[in-house]
C-alpha atoms as a PDB file:
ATOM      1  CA  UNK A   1    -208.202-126.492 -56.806  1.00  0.00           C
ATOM      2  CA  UNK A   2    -206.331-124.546 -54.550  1.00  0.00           C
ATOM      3  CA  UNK A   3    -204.378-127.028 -52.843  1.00  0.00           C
ATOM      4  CA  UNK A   4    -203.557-128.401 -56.059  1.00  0.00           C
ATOM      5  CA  UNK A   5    -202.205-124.902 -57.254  1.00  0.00           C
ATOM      6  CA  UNK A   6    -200.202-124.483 -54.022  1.00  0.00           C
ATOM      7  CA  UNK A   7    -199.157-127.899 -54.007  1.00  0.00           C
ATOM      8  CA  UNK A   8    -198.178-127.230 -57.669  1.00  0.00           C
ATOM      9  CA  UNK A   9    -195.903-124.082 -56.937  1.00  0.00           C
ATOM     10  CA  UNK A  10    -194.156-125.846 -53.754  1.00  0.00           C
ATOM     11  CA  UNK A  11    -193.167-128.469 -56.202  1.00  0.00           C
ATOM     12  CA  UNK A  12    -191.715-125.420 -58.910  1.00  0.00           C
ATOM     13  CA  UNK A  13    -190.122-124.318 -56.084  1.00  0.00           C
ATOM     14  CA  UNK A  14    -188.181-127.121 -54.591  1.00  0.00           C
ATOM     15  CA  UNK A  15    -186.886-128.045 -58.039  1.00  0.00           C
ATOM     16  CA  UNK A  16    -185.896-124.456 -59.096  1.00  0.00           C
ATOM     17  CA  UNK A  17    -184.009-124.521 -55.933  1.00  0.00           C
ATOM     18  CA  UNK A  18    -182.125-128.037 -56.114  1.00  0.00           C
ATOM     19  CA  UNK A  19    -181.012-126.482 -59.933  1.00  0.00           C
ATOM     20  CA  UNK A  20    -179.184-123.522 -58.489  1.00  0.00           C
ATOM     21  CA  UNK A  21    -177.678-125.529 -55.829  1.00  0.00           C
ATOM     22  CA  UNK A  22    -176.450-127.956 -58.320  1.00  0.00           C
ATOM     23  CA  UNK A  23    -175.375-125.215 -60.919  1.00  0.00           C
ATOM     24  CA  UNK A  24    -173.147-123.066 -58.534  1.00  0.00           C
ATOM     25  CA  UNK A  25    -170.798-121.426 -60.323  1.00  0.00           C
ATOM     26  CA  UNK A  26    -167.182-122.290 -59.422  1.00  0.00           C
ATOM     27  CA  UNK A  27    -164.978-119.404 -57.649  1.00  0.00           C
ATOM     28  CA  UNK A  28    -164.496-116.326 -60.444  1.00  0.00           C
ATOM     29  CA  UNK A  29    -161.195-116.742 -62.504  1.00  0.00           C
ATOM     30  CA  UNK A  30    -160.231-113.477 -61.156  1.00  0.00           C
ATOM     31  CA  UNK A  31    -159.690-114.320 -58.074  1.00  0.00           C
ATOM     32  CA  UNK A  32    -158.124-117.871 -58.621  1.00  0.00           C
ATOM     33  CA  UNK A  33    -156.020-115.473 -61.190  1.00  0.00           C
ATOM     34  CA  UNK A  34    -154.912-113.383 -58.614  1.00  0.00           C
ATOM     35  CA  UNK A  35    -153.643-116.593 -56.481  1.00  0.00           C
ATOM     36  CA  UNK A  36    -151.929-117.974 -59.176  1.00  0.00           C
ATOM     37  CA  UNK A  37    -149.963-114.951 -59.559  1.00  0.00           C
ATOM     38  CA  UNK A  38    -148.906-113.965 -56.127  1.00  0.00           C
ATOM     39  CA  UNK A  39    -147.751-117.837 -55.930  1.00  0.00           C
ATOM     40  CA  UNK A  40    -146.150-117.519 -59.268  1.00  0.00           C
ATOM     41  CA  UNK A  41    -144.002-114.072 -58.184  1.00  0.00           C
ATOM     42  CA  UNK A  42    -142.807-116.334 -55.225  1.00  0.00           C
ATOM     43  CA  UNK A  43    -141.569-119.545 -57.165  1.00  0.00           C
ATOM     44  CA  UNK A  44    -138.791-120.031 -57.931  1.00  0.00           C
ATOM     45  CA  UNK A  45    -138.865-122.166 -61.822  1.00  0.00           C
ATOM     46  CA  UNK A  46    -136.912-123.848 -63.882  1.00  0.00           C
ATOM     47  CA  UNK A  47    -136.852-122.211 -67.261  1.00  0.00           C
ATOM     48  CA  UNK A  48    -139.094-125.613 -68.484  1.00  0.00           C
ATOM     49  CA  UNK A  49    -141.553-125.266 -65.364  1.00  0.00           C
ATOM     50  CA  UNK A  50    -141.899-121.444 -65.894  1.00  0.00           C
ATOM     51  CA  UNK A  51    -142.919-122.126 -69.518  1.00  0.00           C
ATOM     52  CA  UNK A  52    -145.805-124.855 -68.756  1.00  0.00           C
ATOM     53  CA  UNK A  53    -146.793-122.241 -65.923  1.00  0.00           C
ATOM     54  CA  UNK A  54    -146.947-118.999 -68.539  1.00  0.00           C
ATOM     55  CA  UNK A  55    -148.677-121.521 -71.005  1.00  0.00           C
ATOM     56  CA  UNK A  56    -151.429-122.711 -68.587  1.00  0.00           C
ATOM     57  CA  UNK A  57    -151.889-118.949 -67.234  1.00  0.00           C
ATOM     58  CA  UNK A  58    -152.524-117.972 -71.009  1.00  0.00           C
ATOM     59  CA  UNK A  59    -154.926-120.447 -71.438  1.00  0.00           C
ATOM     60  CA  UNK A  60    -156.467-119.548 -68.399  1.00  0.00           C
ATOM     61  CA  UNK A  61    -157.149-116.272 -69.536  1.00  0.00           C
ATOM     62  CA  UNK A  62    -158.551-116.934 -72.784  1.00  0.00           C
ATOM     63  CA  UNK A  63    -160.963-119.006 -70.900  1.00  0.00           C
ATOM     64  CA  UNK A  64    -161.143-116.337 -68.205  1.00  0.00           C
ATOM     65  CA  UNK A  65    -161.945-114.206 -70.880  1.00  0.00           C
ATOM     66  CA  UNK A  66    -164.751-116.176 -72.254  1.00  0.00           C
ATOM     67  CA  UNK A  67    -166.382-116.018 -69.108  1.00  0.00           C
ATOM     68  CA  UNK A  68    -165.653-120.558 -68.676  1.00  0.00           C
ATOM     69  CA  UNK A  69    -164.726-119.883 -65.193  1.00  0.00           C
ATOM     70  CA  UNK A  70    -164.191-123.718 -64.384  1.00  0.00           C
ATOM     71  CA  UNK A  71    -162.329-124.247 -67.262  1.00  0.00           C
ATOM     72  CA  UNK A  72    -159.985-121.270 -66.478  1.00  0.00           C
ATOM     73  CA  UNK A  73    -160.140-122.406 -62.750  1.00  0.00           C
ATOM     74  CA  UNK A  74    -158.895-125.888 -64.296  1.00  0.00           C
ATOM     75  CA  UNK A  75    -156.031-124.587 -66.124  1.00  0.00           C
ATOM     76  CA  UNK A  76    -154.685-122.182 -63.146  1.00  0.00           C
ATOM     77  CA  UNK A  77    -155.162-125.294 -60.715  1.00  0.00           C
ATOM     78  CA  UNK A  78    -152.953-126.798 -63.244  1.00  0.00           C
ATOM     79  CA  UNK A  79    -150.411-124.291 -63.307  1.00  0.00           C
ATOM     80  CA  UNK A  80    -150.181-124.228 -59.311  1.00  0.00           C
ATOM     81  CA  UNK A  81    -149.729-128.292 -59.651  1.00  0.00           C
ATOM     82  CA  UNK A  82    -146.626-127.171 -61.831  1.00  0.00           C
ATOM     83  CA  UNK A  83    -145.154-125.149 -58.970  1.00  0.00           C
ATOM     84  CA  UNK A  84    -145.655-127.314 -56.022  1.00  0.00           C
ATOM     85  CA  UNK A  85    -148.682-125.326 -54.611  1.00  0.00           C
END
């Protein structure tokens, strides 16, 4: 009964770990934020790029703001794309 019960945690514990391996969060928002804006005070846009650029940021936020960090992470990737980064 005892091997059974260890043998039963050891399993609990293998495939509690494999979830949070799988789950990892993606960098914060913040961070990737900060990026895109240090890039973004560097660029030099045309008034059409600098307009997708503010529109992706915003919706970056919003997610941000939500707490979707991938989704927010998608949008500033997005935004960098637009500026050549």
């Amino acid at each position: 009964m005892k091997r059974f019960a260890f043998a039963a945690a050891a399993a609990a514990l293998a495939v509690s770990a494999s979830i949070s391996a799988t789950s990892a969060a993606p960098a914060p928002c913040e961070e990737t934020l900060k990026a895109l804006r240090a890039a973004e005070a560097q660029a030099k846009l045309g008034t059409a790029d600098k307009a997708k650029v503010l529109d992706l940021e915003s919706k970056g936020i919003e997610r941000c703001n939500a707490d979707d960090d991938k989704r927010a992470d998608d949008f500033f990737a997005q935004a960098m794309k637009v500026m050549g980064k």
